[in-house]
Protein backbone atom coordinates (compact mmCIF):
# COMPACT_ATOMS: atom_id res chain seq x y z
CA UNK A 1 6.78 0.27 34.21
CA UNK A 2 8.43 2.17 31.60
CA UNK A 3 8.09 5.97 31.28
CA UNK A 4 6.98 5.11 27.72
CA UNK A 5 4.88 2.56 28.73
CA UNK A 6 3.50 4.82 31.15
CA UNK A 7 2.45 7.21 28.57
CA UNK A 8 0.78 4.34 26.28
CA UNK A 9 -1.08 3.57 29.72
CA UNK A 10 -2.47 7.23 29.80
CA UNK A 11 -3.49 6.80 25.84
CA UNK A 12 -5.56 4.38 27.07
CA UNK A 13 -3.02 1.70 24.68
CA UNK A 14 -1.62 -1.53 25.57
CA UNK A 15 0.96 -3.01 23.35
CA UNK A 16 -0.53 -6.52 22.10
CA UNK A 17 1.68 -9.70 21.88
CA UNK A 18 3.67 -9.94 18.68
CA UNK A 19 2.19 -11.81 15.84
CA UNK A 20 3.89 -14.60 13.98
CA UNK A 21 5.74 -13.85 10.71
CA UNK A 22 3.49 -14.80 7.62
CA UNK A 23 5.70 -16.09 5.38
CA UNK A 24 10.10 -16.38 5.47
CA UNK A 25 11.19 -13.30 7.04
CA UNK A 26 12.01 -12.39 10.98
CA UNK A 27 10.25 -9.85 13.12
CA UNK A 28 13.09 -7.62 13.45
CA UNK A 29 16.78 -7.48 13.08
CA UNK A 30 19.42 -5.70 15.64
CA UNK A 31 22.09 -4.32 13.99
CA UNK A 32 24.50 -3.15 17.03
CA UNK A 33 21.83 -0.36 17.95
CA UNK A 34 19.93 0.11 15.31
CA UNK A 35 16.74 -1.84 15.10
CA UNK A 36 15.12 -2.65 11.53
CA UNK A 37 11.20 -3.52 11.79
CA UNK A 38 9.53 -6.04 9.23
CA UNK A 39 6.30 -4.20 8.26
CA UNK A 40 3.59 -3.97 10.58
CA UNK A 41 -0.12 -4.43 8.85
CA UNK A 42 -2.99 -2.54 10.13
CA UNK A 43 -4.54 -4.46 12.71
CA UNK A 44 -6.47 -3.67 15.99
CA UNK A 45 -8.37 -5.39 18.78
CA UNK A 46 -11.08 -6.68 16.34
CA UNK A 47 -8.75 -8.13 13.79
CA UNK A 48 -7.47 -6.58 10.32
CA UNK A 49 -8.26 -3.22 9.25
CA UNK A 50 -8.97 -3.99 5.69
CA UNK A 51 -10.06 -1.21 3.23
CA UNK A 52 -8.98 1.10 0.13
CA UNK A 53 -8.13 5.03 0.45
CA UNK A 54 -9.68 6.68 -2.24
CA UNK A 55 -12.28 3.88 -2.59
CA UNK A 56 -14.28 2.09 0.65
CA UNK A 57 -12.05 4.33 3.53
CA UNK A 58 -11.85 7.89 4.29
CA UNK A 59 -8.49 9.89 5.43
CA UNK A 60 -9.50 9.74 9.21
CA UNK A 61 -10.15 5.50 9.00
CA UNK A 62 -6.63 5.29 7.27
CA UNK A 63 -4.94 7.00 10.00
CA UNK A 64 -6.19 5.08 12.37
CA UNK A 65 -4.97 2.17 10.38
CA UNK A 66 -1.74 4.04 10.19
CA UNK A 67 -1.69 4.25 14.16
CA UNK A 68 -2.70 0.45 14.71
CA UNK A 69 0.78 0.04 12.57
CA UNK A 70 2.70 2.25 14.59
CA UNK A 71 1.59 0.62 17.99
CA UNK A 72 2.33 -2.92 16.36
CA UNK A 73 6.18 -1.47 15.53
CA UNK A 74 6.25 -0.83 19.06
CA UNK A 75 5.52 -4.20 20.23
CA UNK A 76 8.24 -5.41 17.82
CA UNK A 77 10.86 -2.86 19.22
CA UNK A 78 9.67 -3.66 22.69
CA UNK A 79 10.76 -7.21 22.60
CA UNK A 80 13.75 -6.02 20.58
CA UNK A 81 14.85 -3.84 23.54
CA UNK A 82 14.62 -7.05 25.64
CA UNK A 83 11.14 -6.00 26.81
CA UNK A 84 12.61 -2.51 28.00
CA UNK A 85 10.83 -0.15 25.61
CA UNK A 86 12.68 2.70 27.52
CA UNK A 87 16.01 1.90 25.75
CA UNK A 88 14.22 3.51 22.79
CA UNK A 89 16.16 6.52 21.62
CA UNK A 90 14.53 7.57 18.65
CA UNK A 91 12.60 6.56 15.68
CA UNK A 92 14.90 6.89 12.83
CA UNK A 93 12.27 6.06 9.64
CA UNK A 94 9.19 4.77 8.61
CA UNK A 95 8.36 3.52 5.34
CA UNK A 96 4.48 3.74 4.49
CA UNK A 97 2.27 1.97 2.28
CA UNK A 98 -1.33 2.76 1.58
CA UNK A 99 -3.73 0.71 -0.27
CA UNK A 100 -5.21 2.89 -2.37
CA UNK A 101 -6.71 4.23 -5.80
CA UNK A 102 -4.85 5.05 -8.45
CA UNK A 103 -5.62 8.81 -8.43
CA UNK A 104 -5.80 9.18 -4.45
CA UNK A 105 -2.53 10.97 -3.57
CA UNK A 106 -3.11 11.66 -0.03
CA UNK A 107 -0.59 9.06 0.97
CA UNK A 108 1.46 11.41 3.59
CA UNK A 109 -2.11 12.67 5.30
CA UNK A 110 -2.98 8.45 6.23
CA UNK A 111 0.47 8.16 7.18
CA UNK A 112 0.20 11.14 9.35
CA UNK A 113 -1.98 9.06 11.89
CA UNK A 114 1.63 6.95 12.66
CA UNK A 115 3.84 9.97 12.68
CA UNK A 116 1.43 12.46 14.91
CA UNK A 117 1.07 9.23 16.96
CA UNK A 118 4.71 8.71 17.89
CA UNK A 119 5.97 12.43 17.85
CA UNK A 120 2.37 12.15 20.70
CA UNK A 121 4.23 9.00 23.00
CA UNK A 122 7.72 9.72 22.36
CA UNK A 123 8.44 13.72 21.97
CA UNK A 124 10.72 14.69 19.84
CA UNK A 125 12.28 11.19 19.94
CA UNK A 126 9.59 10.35 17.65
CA UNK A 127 10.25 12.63 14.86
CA UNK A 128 11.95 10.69 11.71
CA UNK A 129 12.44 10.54 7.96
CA UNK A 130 9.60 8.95 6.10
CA UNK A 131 8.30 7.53 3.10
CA UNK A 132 4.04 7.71 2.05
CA UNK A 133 3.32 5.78 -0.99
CA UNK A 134 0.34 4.08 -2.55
CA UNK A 135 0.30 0.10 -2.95
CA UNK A 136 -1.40 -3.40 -3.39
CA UNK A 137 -1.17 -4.45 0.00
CA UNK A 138 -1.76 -8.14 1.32
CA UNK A 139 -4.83 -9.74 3.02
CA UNK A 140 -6.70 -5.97 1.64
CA UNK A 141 -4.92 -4.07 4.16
CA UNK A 142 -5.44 -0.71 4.44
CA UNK A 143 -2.04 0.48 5.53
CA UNK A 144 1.40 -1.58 6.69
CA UNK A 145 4.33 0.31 7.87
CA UNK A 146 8.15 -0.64 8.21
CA UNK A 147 10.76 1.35 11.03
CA UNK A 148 13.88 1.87 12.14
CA UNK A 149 15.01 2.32 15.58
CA UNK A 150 17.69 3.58 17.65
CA UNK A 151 18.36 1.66 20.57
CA UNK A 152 20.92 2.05 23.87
């Protein structure tokens, strides 16, 4: 078991299996060791987390949201690295959408609950570059989230 794997075992997270692309795109794509991650939707356990910041969510449910993402760009890295999520080096960027209002502007707060959550697992690894901004996301989503990696 991976060190980092070890840790998500100790959060009390297991990495799910990869979904299927919804429409004509790929997972991820390795560019020598850089690894860019489609966006990863808010969903957990009991299916999509669906809602509007600013409307029908608080800050605290959008986080969470925000952290389903984050595990889900795991899982996508994971199988990127070959199933070897200890060949993770560093998390390099995250672009983040919220669905919300048009006067709700605290974007970087729900987008906090991926960032805190990586910079948790990985250390200072998981510190990176980011973009928070408010959307229209698909299927009501509350949150979706795209990365990029370092890899070895």
């Amino acid at each position: 078991m991976s060190k980092y794997e070890r840790k998500l075992s100790e959060l009390g997270i297991i990495l799910p299996d990869t979904p299927v692309p919804a429409a004509n795109y790929i997972p991820f794509v390795k560019v020598d060791n850089i690894v860019y991650v489609s966006g990863q939707i808010s969903i957990g356990a009991d299916g999509l987390i669906k809602g509007v910041l600013g409307g029908d969510m608080s800050i605290e449910d959008g986080r969470f949201a925000a952290r389903q993402c984050a595990i889900n760009l795991l899982t996508q890295v994971k199988v990127a690295c070959d199933g070897n999520l200890d060949r993770l080096q560093r998390v390099v960027k995250l672009g983040g959408f919220v669905n919300s209002n048009p006067n709700f502007s605290d974007q970087p707060q729900v987008i906090n609950g991926a960032s805190d959550f990586l910079v948790e697992l990985l250390g200072d690894p998981g510190r990176h570059a980011r973009t928070a901004v408010g959307a229209v996301l698909p299927l009501g989503v509350a949150v979706e989230i795209d990365g990029i990696f370092l890899i070895k």
